[in-house]
Protein backbone atom coordinates (compact mmCIF):
# COMPACT_ATOMS: atom_id res chain seq x y z
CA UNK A 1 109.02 87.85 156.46
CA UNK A 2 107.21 84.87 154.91
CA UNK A 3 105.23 86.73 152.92
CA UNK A 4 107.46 88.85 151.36
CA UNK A 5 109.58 85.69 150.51
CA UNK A 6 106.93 85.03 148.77
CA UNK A 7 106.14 87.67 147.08
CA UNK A 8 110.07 88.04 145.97
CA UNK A 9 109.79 84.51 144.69
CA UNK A 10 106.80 85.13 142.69
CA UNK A 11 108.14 88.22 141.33
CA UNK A 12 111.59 86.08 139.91
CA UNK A 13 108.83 83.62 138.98
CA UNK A 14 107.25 85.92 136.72
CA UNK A 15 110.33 87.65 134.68
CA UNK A 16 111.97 84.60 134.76
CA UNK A 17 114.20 84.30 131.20
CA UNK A 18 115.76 81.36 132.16
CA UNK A 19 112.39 78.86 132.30
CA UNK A 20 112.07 78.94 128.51
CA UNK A 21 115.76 79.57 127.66
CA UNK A 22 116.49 77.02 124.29
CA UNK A 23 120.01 74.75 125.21
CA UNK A 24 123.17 76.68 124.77
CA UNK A 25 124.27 74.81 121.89
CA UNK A 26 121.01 75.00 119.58
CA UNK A 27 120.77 78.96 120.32
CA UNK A 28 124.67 78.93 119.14
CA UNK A 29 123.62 77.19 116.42
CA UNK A 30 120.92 79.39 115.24
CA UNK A 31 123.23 82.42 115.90
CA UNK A 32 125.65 80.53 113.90
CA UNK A 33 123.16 79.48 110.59
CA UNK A 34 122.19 83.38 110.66
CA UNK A 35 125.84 84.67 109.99
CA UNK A 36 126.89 82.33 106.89
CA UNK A 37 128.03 83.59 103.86
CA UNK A 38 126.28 81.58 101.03
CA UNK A 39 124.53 82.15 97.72
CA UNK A 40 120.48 82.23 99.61
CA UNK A 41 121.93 85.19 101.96
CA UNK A 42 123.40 86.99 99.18
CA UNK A 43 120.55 87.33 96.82
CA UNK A 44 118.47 87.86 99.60
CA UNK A 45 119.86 90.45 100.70
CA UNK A 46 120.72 92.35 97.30
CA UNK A 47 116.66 91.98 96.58
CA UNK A 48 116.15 93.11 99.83
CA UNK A 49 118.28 96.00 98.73
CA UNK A 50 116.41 96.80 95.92
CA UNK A 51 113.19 96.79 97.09
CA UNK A 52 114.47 99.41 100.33
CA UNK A 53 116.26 101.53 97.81
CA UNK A 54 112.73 101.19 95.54
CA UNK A 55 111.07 102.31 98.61
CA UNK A 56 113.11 105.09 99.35
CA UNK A 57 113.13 106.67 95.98
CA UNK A 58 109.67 106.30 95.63
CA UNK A 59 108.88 107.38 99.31
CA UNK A 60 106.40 103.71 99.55
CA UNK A 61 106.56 102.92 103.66
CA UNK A 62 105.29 99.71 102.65
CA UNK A 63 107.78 98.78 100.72
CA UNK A 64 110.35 99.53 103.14
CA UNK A 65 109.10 97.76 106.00
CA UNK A 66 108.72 94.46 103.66
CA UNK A 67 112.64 95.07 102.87
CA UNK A 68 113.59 94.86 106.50
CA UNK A 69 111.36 92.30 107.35
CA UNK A 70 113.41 90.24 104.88
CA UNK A 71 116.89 91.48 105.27
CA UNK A 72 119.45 88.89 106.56
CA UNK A 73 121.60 91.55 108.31
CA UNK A 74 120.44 91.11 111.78
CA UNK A 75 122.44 87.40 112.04
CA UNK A 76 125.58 88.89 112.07
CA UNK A 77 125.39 91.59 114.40
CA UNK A 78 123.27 89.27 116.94
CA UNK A 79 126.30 87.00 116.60
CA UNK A 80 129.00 89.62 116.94
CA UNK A 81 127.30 90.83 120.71
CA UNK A 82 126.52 86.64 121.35
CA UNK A 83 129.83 85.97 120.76
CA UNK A 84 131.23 89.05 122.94
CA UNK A 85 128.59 87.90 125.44
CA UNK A 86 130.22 84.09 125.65
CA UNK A 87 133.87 84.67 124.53
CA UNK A 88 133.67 83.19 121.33
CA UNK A 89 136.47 84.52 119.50
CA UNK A 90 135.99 82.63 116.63
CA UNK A 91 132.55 83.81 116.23
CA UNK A 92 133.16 87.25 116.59
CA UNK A 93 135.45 86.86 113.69
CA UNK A 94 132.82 84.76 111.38
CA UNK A 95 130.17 87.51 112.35
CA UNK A 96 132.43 90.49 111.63
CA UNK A 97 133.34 88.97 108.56
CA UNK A 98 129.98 88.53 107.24
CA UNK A 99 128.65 91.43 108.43
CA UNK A 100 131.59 93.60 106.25
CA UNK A 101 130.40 91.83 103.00
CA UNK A 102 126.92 92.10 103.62
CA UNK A 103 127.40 96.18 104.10
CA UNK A 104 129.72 96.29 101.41
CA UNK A 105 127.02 94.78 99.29
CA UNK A 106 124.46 96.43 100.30
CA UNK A 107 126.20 99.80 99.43
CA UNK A 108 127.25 98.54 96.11
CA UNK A 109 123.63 97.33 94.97
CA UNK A 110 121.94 100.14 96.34
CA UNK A 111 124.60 102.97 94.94
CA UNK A 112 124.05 101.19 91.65
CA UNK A 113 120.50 101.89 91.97
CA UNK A 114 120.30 105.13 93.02
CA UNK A 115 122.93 105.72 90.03
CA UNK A 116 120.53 104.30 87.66
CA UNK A 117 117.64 105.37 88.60
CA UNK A 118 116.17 108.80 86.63
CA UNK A 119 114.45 109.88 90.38
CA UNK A 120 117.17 111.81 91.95
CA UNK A 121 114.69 113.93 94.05
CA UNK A 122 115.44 113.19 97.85
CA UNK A 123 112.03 111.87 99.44
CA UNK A 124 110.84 112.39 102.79
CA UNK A 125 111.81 108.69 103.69
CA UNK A 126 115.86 109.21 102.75
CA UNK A 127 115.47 112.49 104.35
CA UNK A 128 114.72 110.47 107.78
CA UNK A 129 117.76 108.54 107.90
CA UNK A 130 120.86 111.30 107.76
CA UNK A 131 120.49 112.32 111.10
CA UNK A 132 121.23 110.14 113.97
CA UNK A 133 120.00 111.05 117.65
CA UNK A 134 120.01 109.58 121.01
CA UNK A 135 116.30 108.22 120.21
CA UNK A 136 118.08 106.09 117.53
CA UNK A 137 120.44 104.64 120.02
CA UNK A 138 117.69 103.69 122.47
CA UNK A 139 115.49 102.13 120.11
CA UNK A 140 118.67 100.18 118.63
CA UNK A 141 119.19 99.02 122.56
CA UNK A 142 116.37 98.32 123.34
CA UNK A 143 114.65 96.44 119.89
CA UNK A 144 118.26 94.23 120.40
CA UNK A 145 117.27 92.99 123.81
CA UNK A 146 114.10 92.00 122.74
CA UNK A 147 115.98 90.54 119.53
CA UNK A 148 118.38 88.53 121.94
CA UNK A 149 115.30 87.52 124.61
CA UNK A 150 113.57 85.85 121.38
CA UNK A 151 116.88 83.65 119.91
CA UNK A 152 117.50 82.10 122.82
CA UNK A 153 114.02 80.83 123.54
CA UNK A 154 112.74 77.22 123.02
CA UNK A 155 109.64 78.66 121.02
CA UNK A 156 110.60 80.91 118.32
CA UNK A 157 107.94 84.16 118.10
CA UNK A 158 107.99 86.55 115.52
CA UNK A 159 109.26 89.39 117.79
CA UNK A 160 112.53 89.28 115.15
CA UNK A 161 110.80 90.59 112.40
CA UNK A 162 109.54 93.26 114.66
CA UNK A 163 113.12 94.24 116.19
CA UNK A 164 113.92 94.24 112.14
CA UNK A 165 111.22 97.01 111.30
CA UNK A 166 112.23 98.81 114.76
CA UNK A 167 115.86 99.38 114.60
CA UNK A 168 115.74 99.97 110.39
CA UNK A 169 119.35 98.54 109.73
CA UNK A 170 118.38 98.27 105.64
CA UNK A 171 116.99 101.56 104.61
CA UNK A 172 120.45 103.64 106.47
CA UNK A 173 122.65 101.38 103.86
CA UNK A 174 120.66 102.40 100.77
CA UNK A 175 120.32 106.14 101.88
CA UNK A 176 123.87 106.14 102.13
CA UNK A 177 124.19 104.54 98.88
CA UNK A 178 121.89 107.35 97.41
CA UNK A 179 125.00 110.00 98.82
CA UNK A 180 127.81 107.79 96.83
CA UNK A 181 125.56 107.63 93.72
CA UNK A 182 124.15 111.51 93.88
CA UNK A 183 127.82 112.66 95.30
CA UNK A 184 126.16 114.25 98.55
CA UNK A 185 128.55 113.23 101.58
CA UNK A 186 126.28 114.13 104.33
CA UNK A 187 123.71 112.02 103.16
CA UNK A 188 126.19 109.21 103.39
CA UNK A 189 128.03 110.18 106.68
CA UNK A 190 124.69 110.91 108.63
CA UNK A 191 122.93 107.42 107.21
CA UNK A 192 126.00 105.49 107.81
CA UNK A 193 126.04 106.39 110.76
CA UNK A 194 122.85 105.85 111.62
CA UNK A 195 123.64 102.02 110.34
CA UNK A 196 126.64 102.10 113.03
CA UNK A 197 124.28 103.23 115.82
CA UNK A 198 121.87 100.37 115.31
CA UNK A 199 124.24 97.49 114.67
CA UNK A 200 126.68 98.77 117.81
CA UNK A 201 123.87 98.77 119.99
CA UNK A 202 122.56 95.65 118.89
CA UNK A 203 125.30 94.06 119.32
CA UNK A 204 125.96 95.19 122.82
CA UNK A 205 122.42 94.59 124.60
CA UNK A 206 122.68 90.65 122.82
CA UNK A 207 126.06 91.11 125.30
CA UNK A 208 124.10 92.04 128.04
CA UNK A 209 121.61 89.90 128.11
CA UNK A 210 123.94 86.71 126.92
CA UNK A 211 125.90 87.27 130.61
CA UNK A 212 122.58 87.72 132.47
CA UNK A 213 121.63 84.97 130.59
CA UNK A 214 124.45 83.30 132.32
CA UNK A 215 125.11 80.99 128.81
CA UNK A 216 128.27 79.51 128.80
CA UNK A 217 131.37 80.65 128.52
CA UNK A 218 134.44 80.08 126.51
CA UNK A 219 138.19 80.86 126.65
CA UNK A 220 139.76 84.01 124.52
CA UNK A 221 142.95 82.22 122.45
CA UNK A 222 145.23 84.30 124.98
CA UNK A 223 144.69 87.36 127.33
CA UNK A 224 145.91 89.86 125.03
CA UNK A 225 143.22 89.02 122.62
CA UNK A 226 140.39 89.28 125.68
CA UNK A 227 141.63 92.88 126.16
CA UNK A 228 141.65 93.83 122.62
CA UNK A 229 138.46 92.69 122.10
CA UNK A 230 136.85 94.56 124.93
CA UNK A 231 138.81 97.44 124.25
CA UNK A 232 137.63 97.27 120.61
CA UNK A 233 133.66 96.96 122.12
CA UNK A 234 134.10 99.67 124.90
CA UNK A 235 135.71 102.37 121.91
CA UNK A 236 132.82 101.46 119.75
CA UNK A 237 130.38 102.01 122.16
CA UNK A 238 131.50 105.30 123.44
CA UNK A 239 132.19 106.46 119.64
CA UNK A 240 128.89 106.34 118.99
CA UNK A 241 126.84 107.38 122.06
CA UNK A 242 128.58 110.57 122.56
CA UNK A 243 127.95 112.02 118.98
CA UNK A 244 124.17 110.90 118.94
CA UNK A 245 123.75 112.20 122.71
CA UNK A 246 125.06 115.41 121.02
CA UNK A 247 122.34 115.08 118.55
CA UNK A 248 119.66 114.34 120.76
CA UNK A 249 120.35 117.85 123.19
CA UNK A 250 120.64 119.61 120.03
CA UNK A 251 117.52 118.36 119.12
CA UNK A 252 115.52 118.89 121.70
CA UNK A 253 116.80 122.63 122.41
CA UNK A 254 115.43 123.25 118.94
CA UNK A 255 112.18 121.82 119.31
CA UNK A 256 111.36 123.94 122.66
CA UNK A 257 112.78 127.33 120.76
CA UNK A 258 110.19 126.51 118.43
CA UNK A 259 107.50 125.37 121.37
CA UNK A 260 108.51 128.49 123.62
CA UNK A 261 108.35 130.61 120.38
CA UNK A 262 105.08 129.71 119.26
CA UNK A 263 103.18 130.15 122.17
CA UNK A 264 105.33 133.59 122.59
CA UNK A 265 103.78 134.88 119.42
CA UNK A 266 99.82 133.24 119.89
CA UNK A 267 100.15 135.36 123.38
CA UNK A 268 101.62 138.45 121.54
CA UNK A 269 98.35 138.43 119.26
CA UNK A 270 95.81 138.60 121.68
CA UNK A 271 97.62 141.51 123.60
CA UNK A 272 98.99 143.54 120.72
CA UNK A 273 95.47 144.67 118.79
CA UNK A 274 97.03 146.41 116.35
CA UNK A 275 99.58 143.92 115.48
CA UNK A 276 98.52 142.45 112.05
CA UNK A 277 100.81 139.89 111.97
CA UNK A 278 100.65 138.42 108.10
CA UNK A 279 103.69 135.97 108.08
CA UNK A 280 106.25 134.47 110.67
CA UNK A 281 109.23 132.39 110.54
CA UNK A 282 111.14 130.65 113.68
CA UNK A 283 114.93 129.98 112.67
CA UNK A 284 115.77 127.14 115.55
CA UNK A 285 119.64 127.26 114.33
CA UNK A 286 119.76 130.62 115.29
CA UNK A 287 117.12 131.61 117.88
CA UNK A 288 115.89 134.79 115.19
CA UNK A 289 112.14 135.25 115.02
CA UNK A 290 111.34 137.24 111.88
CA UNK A 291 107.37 138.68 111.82
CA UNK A 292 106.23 140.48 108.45
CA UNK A 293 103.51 142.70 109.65
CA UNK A 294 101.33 144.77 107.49
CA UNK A 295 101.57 148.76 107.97
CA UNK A 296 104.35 151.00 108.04
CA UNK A 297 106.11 148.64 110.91
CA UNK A 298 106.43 148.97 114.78
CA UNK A 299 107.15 151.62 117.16
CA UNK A 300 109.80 151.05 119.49
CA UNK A 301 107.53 150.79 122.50
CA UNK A 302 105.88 148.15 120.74
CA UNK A 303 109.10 146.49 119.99
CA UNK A 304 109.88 146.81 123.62
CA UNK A 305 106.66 145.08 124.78
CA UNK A 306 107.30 142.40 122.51
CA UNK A 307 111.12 141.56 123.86
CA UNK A 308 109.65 141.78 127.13
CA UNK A 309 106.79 138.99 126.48
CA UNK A 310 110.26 136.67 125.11
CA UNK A 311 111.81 137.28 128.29
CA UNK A 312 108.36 135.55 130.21
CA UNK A 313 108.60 132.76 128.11
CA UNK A 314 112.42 131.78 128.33
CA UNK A 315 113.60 133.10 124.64
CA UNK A 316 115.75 135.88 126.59
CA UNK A 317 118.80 135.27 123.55
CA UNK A 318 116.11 135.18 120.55
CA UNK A 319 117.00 138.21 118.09
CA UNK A 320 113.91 139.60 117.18
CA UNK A 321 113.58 141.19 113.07
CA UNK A 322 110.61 143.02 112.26
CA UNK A 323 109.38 143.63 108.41
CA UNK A 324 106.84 145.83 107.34
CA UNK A 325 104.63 145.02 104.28
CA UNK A 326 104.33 148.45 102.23
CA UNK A 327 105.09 150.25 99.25
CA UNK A 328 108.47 151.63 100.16
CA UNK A 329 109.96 148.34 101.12
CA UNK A 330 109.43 146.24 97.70
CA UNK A 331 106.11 144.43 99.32
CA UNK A 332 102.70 145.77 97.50
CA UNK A 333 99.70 144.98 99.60
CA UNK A 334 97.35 145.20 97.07
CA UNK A 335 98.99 142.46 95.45
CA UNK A 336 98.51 140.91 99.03
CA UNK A 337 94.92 141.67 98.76
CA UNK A 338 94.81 140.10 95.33
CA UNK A 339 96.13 137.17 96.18
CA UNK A 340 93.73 136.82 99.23
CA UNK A 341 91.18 137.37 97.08
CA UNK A 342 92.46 134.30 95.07
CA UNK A 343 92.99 131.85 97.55
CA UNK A 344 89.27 132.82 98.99
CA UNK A 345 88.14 131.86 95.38
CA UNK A 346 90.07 129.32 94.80
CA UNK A 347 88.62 127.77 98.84
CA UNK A 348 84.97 128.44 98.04
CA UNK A 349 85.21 126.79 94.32
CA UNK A 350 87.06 123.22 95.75
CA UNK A 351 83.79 123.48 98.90
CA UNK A 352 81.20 123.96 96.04
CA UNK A 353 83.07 121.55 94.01
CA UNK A 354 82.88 118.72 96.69
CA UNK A 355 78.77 119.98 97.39
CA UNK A 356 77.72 119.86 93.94
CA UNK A 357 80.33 116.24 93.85
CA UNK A 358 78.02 115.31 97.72
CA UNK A 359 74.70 116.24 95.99
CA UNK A 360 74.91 114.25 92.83
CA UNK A 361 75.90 111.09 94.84
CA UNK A 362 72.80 111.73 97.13
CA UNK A 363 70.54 112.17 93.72
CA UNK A 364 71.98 108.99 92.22
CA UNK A 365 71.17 107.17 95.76
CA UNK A 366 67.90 108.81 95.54
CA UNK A 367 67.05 107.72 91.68
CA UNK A 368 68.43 103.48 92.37
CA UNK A 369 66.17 103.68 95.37
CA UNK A 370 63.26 105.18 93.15
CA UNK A 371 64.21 102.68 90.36
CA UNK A 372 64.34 99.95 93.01
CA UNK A 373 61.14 101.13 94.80
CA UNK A 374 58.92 100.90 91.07
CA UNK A 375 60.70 97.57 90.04
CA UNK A 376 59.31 96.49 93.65
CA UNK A 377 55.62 97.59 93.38
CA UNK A 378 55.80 96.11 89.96
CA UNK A 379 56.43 92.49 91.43
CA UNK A 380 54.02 93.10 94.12
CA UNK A 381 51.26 94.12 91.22
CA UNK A 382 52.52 90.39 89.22
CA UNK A 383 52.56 88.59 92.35
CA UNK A 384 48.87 89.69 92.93
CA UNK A 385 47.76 88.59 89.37
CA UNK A 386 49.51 85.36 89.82
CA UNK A 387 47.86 84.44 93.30
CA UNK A 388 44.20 84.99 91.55
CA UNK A 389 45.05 83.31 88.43
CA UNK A 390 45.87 80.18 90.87
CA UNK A 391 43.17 80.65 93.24
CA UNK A 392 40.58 80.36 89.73
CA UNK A 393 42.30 77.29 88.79
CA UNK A 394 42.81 75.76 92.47
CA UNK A 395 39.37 76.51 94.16
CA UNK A 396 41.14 74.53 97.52
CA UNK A 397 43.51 77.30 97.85
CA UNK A 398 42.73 79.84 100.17
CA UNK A 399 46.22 81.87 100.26
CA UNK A 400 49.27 81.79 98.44
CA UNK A 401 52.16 83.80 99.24
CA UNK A 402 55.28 84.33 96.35
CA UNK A 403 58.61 85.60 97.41
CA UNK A 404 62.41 85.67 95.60
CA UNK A 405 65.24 84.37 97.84
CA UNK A 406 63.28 83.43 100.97
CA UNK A 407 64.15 80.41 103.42
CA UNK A 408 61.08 78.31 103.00
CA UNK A 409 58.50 78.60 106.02
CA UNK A 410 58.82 75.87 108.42
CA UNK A 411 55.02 74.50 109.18
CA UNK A 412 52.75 76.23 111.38
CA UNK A 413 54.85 79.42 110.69
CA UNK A 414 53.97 83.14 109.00
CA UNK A 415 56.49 84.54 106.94
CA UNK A 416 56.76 87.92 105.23
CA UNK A 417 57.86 86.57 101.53
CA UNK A 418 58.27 90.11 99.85
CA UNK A 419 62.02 90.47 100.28
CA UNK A 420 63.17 90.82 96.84
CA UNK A 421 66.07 88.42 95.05
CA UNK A 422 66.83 87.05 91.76
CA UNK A 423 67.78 83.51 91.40
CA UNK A 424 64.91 81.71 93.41
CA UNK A 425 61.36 81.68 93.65
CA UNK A 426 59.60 80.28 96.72
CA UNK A 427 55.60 79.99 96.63
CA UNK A 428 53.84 79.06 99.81
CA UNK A 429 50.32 77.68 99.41
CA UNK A 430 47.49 77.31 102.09
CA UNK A 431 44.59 74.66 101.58
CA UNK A 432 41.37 73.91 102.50
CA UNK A 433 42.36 70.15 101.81
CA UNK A 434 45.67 68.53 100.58
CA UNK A 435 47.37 69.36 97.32
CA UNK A 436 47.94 66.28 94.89
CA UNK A 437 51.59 65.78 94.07
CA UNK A 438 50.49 66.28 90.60
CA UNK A 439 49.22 69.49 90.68
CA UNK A 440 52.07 70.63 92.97
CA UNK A 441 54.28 69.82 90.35
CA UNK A 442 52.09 71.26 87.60
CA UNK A 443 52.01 75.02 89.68
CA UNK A 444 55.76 74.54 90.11
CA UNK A 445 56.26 74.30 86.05
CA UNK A 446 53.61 77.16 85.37
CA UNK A 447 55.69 79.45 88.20
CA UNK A 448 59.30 78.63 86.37
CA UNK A 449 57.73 79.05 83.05
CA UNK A 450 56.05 82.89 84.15
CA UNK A 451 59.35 83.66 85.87
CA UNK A 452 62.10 82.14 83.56
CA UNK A 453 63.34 80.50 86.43
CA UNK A 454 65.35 76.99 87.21
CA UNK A 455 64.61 77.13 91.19
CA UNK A 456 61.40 77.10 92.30
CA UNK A 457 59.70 75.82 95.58
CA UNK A 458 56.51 75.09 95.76
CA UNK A 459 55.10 74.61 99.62
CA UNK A 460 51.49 73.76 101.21
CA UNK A 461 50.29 73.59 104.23
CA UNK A 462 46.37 72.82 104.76
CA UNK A 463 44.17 74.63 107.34
């Protein structure tokens, strides 16, 4: 019993929120700061605008994410669910308030931009935000409790910015600014509500997790307001999660049509032989599989075998359309074969392209090495003339070693001076008995004169 006491303590000990928790009335006021209408959040936002509607028209990810990494739109919706979470009517009210002009400027700016703009194409990254699914809603929920977790702590991390990237509350506003400015409703319905999604959601788990917070709480004005209130959060939240639940079966019945489908047709292959199957198409909307096979088509046992192989892989409803590529139907295989012939030539010219592209880079790494390799041998050949020119004038010396760019060899020490550099000159002399200071410094003037260099270092060391 004692020990699993303790082991229930230590597990409340570890996922503790409360140990950390900031004082009620600083994490109100940094909710509170967050939600103000003034001239910084304004222009901060409307850049913020730009550069998400920028990103979207240009399809930059980068540009995107820096948008919603500066975006001021979190504040109010974290207030709106802090506020629900303590009763703080008049809070609700600010963050509502500022959370209506910051959308409403945020459409205006980017619909302006999207009106202006001479790219009316819609990009992959607009493309992503018109339709909503249950995935949306859970990332919303979940990015806001980690949002809500990191306001109310003593030290602030930068797990915001994160939950800002996560739930994407900027780039839905400009895509549905592209559908006002381009006229296309669904792009605006489907990104709106998208926007909706994320900022109901947000809102509500920053309710949650204010009560089991246990922060304190205030009074509604009267009772009739408390009701309204919480009838006004329970209508949004069901509004929203029933549509984009929708969405989300829809979804994933489409993506295992497609799954079942494909594996359907790889198994087909390998038992059909005389299936030449030259094109396929899998409508999910519909559940039709349409094959373009070459020849004059299929026989109706063939047909048969085929329906019977959907059946084994749960696509018992998929309609099944067969079209043969011939003569008689408008499809010329020769001009099939042509265009084979095409593409093969068109493959093999981009691979010997990028060979003969590999084997010139290989022969200019061979020729610098080659270059590199006779510049070498040529120092070696003056470094050799120089040691004998010294040894004739310096009878003491017995050895002298001459390297570019090497660390100067500590006494008592061998060191292989033939790395090659181009800014110093080292010389290492060995004696038979010591080297004046004179001479030392004549050899070091003689070496910078021969080389044309300013650093020179002239060592001995007698045997």
């Amino acid at each position: 019993m004692a020990r699993e006491h303790y082991f229930l303590s230590a597990f409340k000990k570890l996922f503790d929120l409360r140990s950390d928790m900031d004082e009620p009335s600083d994490i109100e006021a940094s909710i509170s700061h967050g939600i103000k209408i003034h001239g910084t959040n304004l222009w901060i936002l409307m850049f913020a605008i730009f550069v998400a509607s920028i990103g979207l028209n240009v399809n930059s990810t980068a540009a995107i994410i820096g948008a919603m990494l500066i975006s001021p739109l979190m504040g109010p919706i974290m207030g709106i669910g802090y506020g629900a979470g303590i009763d703080n009517f008049g809070l609700i009210r600010q963050s509502f308030r500022s959370l209506t002009v910051f959308v409403l400027l945020s459409l205006l700016t980017s619909t302006i931009y999207f009106f202006l703009t001479p790219l009316q194409q819609a990009q992959s990254e607009l493309l992503a935000r018109t339709s909503p699914t249950l995935w949306d809603l859970l990332i919303a929920l979940f990015g806001g409790m980690a949002g809500i977790i990191a306001v109310t702590r003593k030290d602030k991390s930068n797990v915001l910015p994160g939950v800002a990237i996560a739930t994407a509350l900027m780039p839905p506003l400009c895509t549905a600014g592209f559908g006002i400015a381009t006229g296309q409703p669904r792009f605006f319905f489907g990104a709106f509500y998208l926007f909706t999604i994320n900022a109901v959601y947000i809102a509500l788990s920053a309710l949650l997790f204010t009560r089991l917070l246990r922060l304190p709480r205030q009074s509604f004005p009267s009772v009739s307001i408390q009701k309204r209130a919480r009838i006004v959060i329970t209508t949004a939240i069901i509004a929203t999660i029933i549509p984009s639940a929708y969405l989300a079966v829809q979804l994933v019945k489409k993506e295992v049509f497609i799954t079942q489908a494909n594996s359907c047709l790889t198994a087909i292959a390998k038992t059909e032989k005389n299936l030449f199957l030259l094109q396929k198409d899998i409508n999910s909307d519909t559940n039709v599989i349409t094959l373009t096979v070459a020849g004059k088509g299929l026989d109706k046992a063939t047909i048969e075998r085929i329906n019977a192989q959907f059946d084994q892989f749960s696509l018992k409803g998929a309609k099944l359309i067969v079209n043969s590529f011939q003569e008689d139907n408008g499809l010329n295989l020769n001009q099939l074969k042509t265009e084979m012939r095409q593409d093969l030539y068109r493959n093999s010219l981009q691979l010997l392209e990028s060979k003969n592209a590999k084997i010139q880079e290989l022969e200019d790494v061979i020729r610098n090495q080659k270059v590199d390799q006779s510049k070498h041998e040529e120092r070696l050949s003056d470094y050799e003339q120089v040691r004998e020119e010294l040894k004739a004038q310096y009878p003491e010396l017995t050895n002298v070693q001459i390297a570019h760019g090497q660390n100067a060899p500590q006494s008592g020490t061998t060191t292989d001076l033939s790395a090659p550099s181009d800014d110093t000159l080292i010389v290492y002399l060995e004696l038979r008995k010591p080297l004046s200071r004179a001479n030392k410094t004549r050899i070091r003037k003689w070496m910078m004169s021969h080389y044309k260099l300013k650093n020179v270092y002239v060592f001995s060391k007698n045997s």
